[in-house]
PDB file of N, CA and C in Angstrom:
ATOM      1  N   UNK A   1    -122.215  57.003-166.481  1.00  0.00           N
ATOM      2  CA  UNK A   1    -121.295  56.277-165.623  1.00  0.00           C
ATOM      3  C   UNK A   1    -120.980  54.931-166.260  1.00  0.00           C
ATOM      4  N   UNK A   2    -119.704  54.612-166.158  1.00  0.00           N
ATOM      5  CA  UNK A   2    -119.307  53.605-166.679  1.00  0.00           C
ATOM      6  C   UNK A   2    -119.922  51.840-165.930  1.00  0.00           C
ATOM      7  N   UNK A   3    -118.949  50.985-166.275  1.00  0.00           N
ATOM      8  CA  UNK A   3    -119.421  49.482-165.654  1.00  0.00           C
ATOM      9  C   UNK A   3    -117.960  49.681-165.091  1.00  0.00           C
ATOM     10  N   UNK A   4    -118.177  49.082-163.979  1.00  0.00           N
ATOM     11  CA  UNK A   4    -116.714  48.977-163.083  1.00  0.00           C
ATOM     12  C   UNK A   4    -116.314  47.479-162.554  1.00  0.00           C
ATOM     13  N   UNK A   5    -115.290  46.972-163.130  1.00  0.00           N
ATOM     14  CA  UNK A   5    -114.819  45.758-163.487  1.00  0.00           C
ATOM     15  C   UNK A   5    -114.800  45.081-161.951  1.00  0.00           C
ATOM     16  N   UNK A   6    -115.056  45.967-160.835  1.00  0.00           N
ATOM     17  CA  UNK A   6    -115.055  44.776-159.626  1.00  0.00           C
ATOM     18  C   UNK A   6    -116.372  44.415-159.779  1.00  0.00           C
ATOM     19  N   UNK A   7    -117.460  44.860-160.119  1.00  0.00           N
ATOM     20  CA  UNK A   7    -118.823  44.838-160.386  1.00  0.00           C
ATOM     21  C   UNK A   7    -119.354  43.605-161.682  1.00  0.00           C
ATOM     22  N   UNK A   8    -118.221  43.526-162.247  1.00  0.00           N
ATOM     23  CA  UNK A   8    -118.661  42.498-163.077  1.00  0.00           C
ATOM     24  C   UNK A   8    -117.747  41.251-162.874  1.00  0.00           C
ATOM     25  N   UNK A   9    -116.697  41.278-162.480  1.00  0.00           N
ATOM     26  CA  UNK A   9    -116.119  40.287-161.716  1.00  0.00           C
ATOM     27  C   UNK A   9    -117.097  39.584-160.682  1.00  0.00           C
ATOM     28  N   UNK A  10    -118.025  40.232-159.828  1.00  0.00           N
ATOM     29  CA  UNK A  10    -118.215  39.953-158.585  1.00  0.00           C
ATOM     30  C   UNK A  10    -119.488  39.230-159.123  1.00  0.00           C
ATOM     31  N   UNK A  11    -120.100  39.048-160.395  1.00  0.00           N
ATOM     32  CA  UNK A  11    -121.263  38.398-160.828  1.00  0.00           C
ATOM     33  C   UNK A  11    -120.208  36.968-161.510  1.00  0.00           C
ATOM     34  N   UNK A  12    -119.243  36.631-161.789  1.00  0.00           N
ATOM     35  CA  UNK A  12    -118.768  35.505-162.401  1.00  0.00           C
ATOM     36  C   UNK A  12    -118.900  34.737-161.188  1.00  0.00           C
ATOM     37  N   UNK A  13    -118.256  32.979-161.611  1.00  0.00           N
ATOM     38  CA  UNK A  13    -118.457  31.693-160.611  1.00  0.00           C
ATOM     39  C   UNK A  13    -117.313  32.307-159.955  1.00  0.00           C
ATOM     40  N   UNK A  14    -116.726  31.231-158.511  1.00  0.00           N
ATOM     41  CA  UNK A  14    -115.782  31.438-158.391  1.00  0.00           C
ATOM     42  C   UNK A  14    -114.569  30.529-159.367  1.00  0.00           C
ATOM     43  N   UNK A  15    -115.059  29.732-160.211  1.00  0.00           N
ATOM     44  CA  UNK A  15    -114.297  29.064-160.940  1.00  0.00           C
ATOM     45  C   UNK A  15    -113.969  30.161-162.380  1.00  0.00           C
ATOM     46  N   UNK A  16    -114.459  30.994-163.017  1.00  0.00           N
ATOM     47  CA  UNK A  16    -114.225  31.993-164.055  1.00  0.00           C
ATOM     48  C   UNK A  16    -113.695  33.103-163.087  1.00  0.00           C
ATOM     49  N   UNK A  17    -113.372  33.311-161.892  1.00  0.00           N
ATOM     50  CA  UNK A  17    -113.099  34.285-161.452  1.00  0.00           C
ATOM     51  C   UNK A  17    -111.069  33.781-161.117  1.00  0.00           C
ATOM     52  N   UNK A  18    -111.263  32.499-160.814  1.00  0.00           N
ATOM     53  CA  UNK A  18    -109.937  31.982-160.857  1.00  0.00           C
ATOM     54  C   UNK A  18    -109.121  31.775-161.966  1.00  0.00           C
ATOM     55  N   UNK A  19    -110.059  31.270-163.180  1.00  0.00           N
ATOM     56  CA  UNK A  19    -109.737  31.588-164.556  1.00  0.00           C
ATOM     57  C   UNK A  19    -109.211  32.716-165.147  1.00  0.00           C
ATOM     58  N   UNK A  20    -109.821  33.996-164.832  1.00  0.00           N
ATOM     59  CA  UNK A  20    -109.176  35.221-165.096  1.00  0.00           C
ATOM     60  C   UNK A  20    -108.055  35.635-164.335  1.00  0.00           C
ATOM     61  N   UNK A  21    -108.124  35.293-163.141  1.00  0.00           N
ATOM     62  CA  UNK A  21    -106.680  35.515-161.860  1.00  0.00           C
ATOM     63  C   UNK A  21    -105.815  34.989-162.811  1.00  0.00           C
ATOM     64  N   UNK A  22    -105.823  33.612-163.265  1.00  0.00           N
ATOM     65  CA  UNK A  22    -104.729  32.474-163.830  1.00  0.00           C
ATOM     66  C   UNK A  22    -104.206  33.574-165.317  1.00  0.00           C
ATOM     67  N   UNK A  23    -105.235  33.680-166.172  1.00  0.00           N
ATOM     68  CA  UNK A  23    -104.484  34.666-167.169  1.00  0.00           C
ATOM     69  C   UNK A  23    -104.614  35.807-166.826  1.00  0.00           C
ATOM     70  N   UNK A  24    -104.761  36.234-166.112  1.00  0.00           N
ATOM     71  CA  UNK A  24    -104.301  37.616-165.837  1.00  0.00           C
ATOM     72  C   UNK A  24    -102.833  37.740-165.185  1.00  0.00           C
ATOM     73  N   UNK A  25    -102.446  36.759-164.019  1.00  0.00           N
ATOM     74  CA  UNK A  25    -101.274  36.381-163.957  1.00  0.00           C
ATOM     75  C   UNK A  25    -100.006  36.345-164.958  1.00  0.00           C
ATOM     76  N   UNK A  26    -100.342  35.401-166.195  1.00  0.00           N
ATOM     77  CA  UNK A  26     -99.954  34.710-167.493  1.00  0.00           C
ATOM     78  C   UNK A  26     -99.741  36.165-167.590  1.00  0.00           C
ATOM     79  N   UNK A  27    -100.099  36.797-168.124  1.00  0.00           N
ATOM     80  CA  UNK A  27    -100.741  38.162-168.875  1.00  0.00           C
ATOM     81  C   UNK A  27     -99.495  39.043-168.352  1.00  0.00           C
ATOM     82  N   UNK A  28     -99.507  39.191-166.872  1.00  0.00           N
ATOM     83  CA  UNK A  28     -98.433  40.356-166.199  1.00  0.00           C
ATOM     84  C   UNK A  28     -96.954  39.819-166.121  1.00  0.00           C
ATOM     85  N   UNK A  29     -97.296  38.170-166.326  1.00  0.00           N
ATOM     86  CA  UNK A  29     -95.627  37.917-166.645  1.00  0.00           C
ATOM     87  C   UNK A  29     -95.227  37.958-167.956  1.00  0.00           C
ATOM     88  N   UNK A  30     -95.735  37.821-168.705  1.00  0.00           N
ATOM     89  CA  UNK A  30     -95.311  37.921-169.990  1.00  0.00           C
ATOM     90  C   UNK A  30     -95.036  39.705-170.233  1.00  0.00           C
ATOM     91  N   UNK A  31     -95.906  40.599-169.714  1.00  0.00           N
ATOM     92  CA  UNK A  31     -95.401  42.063-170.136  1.00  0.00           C
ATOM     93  C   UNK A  31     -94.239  41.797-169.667  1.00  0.00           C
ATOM     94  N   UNK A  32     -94.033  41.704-168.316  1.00  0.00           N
ATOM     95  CA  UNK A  32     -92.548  41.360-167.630  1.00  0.00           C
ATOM     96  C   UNK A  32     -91.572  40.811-168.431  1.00  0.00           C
ATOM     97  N   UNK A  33     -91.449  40.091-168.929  1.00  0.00           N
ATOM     98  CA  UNK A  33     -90.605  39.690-170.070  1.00  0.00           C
ATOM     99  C   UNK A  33     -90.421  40.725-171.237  1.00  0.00           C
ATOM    100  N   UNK A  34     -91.418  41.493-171.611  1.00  0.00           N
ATOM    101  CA  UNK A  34     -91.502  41.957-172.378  1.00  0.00           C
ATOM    102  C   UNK A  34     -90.869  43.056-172.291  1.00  0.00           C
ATOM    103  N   UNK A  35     -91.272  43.866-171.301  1.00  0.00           N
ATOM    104  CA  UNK A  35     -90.470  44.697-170.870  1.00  0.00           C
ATOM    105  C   UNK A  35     -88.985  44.797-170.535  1.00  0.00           C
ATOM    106  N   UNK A  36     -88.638  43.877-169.786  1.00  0.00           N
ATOM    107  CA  UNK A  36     -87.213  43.739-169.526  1.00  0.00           C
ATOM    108  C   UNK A  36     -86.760  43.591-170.809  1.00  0.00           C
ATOM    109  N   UNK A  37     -87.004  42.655-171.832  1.00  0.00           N
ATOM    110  CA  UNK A  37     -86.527  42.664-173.297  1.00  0.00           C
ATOM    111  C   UNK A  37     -86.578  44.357-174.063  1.00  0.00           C
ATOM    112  N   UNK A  38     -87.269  44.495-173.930  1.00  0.00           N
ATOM    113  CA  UNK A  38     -87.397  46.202-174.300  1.00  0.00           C
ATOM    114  C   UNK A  38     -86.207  46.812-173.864  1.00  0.00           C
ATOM    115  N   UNK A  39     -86.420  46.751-172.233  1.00  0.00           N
ATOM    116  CA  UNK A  39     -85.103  47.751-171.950  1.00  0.00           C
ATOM    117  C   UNK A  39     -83.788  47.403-171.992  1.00  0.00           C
ATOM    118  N   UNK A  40     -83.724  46.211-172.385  1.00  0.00           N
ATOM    119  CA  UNK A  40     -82.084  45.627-172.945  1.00  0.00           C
ATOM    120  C   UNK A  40     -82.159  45.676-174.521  1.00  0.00           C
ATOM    121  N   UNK A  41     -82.870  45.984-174.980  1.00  0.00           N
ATOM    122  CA  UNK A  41     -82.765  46.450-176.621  1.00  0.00           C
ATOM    123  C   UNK A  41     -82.378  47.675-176.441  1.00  0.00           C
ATOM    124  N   UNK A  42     -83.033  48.874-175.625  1.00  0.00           N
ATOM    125  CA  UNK A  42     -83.086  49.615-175.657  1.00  0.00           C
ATOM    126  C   UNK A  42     -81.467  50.446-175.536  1.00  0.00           C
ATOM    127  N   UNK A  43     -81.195  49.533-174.103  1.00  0.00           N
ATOM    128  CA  UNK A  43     -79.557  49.757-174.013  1.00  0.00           C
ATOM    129  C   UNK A  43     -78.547  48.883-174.204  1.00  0.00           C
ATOM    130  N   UNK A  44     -78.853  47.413-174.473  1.00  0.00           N
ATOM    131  CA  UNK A  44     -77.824  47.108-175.073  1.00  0.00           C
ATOM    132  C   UNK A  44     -77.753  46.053-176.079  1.00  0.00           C
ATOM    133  N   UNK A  45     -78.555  46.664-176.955  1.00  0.00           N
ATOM    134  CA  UNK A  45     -78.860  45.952-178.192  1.00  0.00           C
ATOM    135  C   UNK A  45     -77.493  45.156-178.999  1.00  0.00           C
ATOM    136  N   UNK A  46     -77.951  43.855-179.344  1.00  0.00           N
ATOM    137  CA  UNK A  46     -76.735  43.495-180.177  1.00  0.00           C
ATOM    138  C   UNK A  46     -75.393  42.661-179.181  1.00  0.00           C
ATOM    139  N   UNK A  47     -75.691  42.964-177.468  1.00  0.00           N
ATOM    140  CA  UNK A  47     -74.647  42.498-176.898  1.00  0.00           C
ATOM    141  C   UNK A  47     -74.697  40.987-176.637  1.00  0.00           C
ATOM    142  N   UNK A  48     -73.566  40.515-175.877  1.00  0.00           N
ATOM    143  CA  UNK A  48     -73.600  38.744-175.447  1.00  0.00           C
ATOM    144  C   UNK A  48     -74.591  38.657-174.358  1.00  0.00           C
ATOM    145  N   UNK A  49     -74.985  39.841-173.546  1.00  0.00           N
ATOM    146  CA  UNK A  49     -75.735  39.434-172.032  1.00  0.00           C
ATOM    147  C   UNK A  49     -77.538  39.881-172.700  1.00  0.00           C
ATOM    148  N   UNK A  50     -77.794  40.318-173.826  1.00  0.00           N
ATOM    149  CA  UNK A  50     -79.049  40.406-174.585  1.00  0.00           C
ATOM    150  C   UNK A  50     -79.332  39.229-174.863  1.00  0.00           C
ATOM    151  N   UNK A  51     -78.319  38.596-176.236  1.00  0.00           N
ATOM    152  CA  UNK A  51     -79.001  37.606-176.449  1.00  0.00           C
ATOM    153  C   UNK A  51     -78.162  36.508-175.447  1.00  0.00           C
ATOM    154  N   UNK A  52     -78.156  36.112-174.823  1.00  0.00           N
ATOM    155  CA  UNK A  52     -77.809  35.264-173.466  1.00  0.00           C
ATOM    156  C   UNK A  52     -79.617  35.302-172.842  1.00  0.00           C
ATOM    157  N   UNK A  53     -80.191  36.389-172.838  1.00  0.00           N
ATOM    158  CA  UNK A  53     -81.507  35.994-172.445  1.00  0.00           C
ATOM    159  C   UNK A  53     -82.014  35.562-173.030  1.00  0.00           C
ATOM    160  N   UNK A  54     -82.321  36.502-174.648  1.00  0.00           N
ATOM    161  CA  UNK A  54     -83.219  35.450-175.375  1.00  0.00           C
ATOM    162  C   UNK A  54     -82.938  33.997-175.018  1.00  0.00           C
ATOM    163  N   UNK A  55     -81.603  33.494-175.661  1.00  0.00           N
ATOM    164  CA  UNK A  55     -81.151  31.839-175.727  1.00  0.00           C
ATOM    165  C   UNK A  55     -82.153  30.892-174.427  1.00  0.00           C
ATOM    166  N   UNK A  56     -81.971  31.954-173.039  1.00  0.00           N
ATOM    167  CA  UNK A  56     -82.710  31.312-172.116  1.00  0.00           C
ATOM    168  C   UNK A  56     -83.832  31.034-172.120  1.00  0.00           C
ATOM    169  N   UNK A  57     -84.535  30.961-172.989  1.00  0.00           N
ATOM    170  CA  UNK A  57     -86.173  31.379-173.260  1.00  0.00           C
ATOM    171  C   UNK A  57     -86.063  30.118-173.955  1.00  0.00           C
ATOM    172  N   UNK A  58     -87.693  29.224-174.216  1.00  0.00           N
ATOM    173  CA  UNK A  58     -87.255  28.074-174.662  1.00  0.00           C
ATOM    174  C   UNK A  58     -87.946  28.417-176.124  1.00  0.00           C
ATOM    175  N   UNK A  59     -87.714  27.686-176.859  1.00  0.00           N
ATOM    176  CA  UNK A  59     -88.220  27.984-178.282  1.00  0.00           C
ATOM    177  C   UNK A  59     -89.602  28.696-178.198  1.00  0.00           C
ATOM    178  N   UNK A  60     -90.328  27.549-177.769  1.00  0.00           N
ATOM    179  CA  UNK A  60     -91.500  27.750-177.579  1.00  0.00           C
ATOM    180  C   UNK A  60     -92.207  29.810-177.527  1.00  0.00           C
ATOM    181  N   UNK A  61     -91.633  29.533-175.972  1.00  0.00           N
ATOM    182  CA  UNK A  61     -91.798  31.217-175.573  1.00  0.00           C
ATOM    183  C   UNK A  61     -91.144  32.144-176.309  1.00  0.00           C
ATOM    184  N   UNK A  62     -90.488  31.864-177.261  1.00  0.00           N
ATOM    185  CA  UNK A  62     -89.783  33.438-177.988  1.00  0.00           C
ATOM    186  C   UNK A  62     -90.713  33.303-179.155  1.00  0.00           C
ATOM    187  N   UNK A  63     -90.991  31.937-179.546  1.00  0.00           N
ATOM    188  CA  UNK A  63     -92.005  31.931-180.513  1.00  0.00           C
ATOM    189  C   UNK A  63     -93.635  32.776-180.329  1.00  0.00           C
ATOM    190  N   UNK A  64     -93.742  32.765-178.905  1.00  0.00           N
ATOM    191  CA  UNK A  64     -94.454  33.292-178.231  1.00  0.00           C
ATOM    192  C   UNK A  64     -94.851  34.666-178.524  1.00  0.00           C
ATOM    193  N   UNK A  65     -93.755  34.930-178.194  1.00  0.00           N
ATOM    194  CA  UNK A  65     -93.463  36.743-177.883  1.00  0.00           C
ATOM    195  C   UNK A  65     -93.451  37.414-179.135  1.00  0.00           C
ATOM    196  N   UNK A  66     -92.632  36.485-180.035  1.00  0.00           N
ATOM    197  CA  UNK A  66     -92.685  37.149-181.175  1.00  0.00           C
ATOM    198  C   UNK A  66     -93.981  37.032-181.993  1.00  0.00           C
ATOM    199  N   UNK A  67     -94.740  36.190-181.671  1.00  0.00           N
ATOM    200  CA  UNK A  67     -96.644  36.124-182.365  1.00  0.00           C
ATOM    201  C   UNK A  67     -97.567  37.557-181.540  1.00  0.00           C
ATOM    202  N   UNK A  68     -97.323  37.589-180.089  1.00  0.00           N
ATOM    203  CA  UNK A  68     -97.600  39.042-179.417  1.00  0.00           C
ATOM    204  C   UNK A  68     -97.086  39.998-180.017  1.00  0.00           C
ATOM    205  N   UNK A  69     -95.816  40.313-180.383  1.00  0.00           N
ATOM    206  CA  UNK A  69     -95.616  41.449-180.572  1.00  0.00           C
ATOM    207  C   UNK A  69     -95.993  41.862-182.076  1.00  0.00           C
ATOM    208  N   UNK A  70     -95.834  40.908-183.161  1.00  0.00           N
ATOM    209  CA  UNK A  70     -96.498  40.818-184.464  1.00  0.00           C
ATOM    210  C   UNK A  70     -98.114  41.199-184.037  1.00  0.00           C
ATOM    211  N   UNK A  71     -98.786  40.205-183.251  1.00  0.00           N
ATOM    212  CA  UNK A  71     -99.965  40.565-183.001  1.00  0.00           C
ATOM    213  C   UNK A  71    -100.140  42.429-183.032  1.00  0.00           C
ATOM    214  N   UNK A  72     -99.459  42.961-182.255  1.00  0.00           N
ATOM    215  CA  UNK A  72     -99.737  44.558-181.755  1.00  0.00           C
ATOM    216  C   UNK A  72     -98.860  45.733-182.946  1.00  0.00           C
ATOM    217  N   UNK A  73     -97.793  44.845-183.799  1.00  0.00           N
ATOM    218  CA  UNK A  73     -97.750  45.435-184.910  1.00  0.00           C
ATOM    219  C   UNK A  73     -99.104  45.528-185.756  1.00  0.00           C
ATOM    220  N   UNK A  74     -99.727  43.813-186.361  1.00  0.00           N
ATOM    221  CA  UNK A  74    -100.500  44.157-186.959  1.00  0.00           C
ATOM    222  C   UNK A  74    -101.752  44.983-186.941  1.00  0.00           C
ATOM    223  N   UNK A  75    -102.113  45.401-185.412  1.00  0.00           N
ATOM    224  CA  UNK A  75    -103.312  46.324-184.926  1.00  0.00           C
ATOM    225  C   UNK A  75    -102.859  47.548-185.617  1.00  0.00           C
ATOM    226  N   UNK A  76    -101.556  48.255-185.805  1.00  0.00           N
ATOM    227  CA  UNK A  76    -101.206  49.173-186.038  1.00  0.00           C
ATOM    228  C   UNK A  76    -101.316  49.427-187.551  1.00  0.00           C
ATOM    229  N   UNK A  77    -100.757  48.303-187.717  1.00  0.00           N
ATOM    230  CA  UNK A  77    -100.642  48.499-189.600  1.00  0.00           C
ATOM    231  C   UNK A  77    -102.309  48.196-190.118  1.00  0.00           C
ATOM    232  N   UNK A  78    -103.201  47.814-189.316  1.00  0.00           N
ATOM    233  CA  UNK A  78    -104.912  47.375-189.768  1.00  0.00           C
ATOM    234  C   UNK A  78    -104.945  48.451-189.604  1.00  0.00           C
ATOM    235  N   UNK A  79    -104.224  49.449-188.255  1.00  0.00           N
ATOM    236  CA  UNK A  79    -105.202  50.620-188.061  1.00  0.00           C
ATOM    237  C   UNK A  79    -105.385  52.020-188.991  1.00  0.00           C
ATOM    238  N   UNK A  80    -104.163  51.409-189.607  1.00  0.00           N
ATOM    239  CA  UNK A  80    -103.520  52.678-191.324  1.00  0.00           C
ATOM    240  C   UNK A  80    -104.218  52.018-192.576  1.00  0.00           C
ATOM    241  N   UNK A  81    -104.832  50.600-192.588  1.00  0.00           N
ATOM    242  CA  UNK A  81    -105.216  49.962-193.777  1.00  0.00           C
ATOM    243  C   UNK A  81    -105.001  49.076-194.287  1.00  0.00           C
ATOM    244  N   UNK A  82    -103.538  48.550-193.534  1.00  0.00           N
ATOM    245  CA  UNK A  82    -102.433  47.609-194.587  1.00  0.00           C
ATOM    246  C   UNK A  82    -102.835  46.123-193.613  1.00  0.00           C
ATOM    247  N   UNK A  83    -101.884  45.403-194.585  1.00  0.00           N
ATOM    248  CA  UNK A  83    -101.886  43.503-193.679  1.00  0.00           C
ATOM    249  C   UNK A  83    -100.521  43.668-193.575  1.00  0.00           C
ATOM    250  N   UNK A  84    -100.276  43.515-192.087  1.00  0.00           N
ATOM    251  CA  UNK A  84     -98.555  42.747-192.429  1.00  0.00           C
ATOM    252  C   UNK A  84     -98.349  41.425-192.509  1.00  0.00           C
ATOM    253  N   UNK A  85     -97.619  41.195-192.986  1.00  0.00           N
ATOM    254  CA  UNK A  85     -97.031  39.421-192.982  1.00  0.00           C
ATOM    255  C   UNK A  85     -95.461  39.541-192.697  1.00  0.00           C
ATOM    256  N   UNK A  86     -95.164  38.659-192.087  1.00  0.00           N
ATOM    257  CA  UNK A  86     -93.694  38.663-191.536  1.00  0.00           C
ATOM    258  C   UNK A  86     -93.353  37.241-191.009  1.00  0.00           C
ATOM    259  N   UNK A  87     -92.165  36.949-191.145  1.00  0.00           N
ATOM    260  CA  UNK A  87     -91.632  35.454-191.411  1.00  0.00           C
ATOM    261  C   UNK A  87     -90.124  35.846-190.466  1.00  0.00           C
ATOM    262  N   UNK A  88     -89.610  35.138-189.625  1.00  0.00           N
ATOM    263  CA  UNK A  88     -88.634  35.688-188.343  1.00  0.00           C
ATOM    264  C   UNK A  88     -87.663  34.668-189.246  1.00  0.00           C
ATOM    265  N   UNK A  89     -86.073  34.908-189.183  1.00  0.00           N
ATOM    266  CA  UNK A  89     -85.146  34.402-189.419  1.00  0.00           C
ATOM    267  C   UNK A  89     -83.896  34.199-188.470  1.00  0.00           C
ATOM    268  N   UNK A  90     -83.884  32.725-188.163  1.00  0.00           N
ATOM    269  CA  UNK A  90     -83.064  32.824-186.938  1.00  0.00           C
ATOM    270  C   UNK A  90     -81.024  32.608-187.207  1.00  0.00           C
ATOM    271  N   UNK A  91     -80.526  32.943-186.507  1.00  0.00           N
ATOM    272  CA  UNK A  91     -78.782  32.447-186.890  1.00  0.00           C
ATOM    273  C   UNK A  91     -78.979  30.973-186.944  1.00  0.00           C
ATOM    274  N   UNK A  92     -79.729  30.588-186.649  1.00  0.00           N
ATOM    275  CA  UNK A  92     -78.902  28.831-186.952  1.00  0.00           C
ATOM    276  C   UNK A  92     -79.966  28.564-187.874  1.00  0.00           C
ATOM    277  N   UNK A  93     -80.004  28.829-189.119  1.00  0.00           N
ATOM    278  CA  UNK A  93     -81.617  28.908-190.080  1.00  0.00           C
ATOM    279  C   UNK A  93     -82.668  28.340-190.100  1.00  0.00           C
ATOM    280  N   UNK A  94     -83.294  28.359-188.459  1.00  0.00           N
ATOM    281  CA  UNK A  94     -84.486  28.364-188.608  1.00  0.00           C
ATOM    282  C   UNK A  94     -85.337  29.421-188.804  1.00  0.00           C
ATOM    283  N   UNK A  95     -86.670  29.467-189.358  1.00  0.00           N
ATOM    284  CA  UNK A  95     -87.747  30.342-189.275  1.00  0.00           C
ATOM    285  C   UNK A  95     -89.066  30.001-188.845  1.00  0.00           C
ATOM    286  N   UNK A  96     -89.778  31.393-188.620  1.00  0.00           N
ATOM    287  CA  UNK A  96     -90.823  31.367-187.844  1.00  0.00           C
ATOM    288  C   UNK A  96     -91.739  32.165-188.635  1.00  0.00           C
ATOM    289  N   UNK A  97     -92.809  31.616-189.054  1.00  0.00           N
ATOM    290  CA  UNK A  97     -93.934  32.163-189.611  1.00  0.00           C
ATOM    291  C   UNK A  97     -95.046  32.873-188.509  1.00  0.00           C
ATOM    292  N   UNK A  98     -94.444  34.157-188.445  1.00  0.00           N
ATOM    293  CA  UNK A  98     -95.486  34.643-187.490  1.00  0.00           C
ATOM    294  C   UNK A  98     -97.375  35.244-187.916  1.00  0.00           C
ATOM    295  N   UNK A  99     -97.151  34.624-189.303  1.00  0.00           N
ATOM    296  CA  UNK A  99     -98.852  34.925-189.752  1.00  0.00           C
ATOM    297  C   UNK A  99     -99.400  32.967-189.513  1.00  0.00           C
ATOM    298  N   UNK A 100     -98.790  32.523-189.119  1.00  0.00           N
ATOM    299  CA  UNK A 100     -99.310  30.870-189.059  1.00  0.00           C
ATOM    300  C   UNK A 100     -99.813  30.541-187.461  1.00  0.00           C
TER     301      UNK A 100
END
């Protein structure tokens, strides 16, 4: 039988138990983002109302998203053997070193 996560929750403070609420929160909005970005790639990749969202996003957070999603590439490419490295290139020429 396994360990069952209300069971080990229910041994933390209530201050690490609010801690995990707080990123776990963090955690389900960001898939949320993530997702909705997904399914507007998905269907309408390349349009004005796609990137109209990105733009809405502040640097910061796309910088964000794009270190997550590199993150879950590189699990994939460790999980075949390889390192990825990848460097983002934006229209107005900035870049983003997503191995930094």
């Amino acid at each position: 039988m396994g360990v069952r996560y209300e069971d080990v929750l229910a041994k933390e403070s209530p201050e690490q138990r609010a801690a995990i609420a707080d990123e776990a929160a963090r955690l389900k909005a960001e898939d949320g983002v993530f997702v909705e970005l997904r399914d507007a790639d998905d269907s309408t990749r390349a349009t004005d109302g796609y990137r109209a969202k990105l733009t809405t996003l502040s640097h910061e957070y796309r910088a964000e998203l794009l270190r997550l999603e590199a993150e879950k590439l590189r699990r994939y490419v460790g999980a075949m053997g390889g390192t990825l490295r990848a460097i983002a290139e934006f229209p107005d020429g900035s870049t983003f070193d997503l191995d930094g």
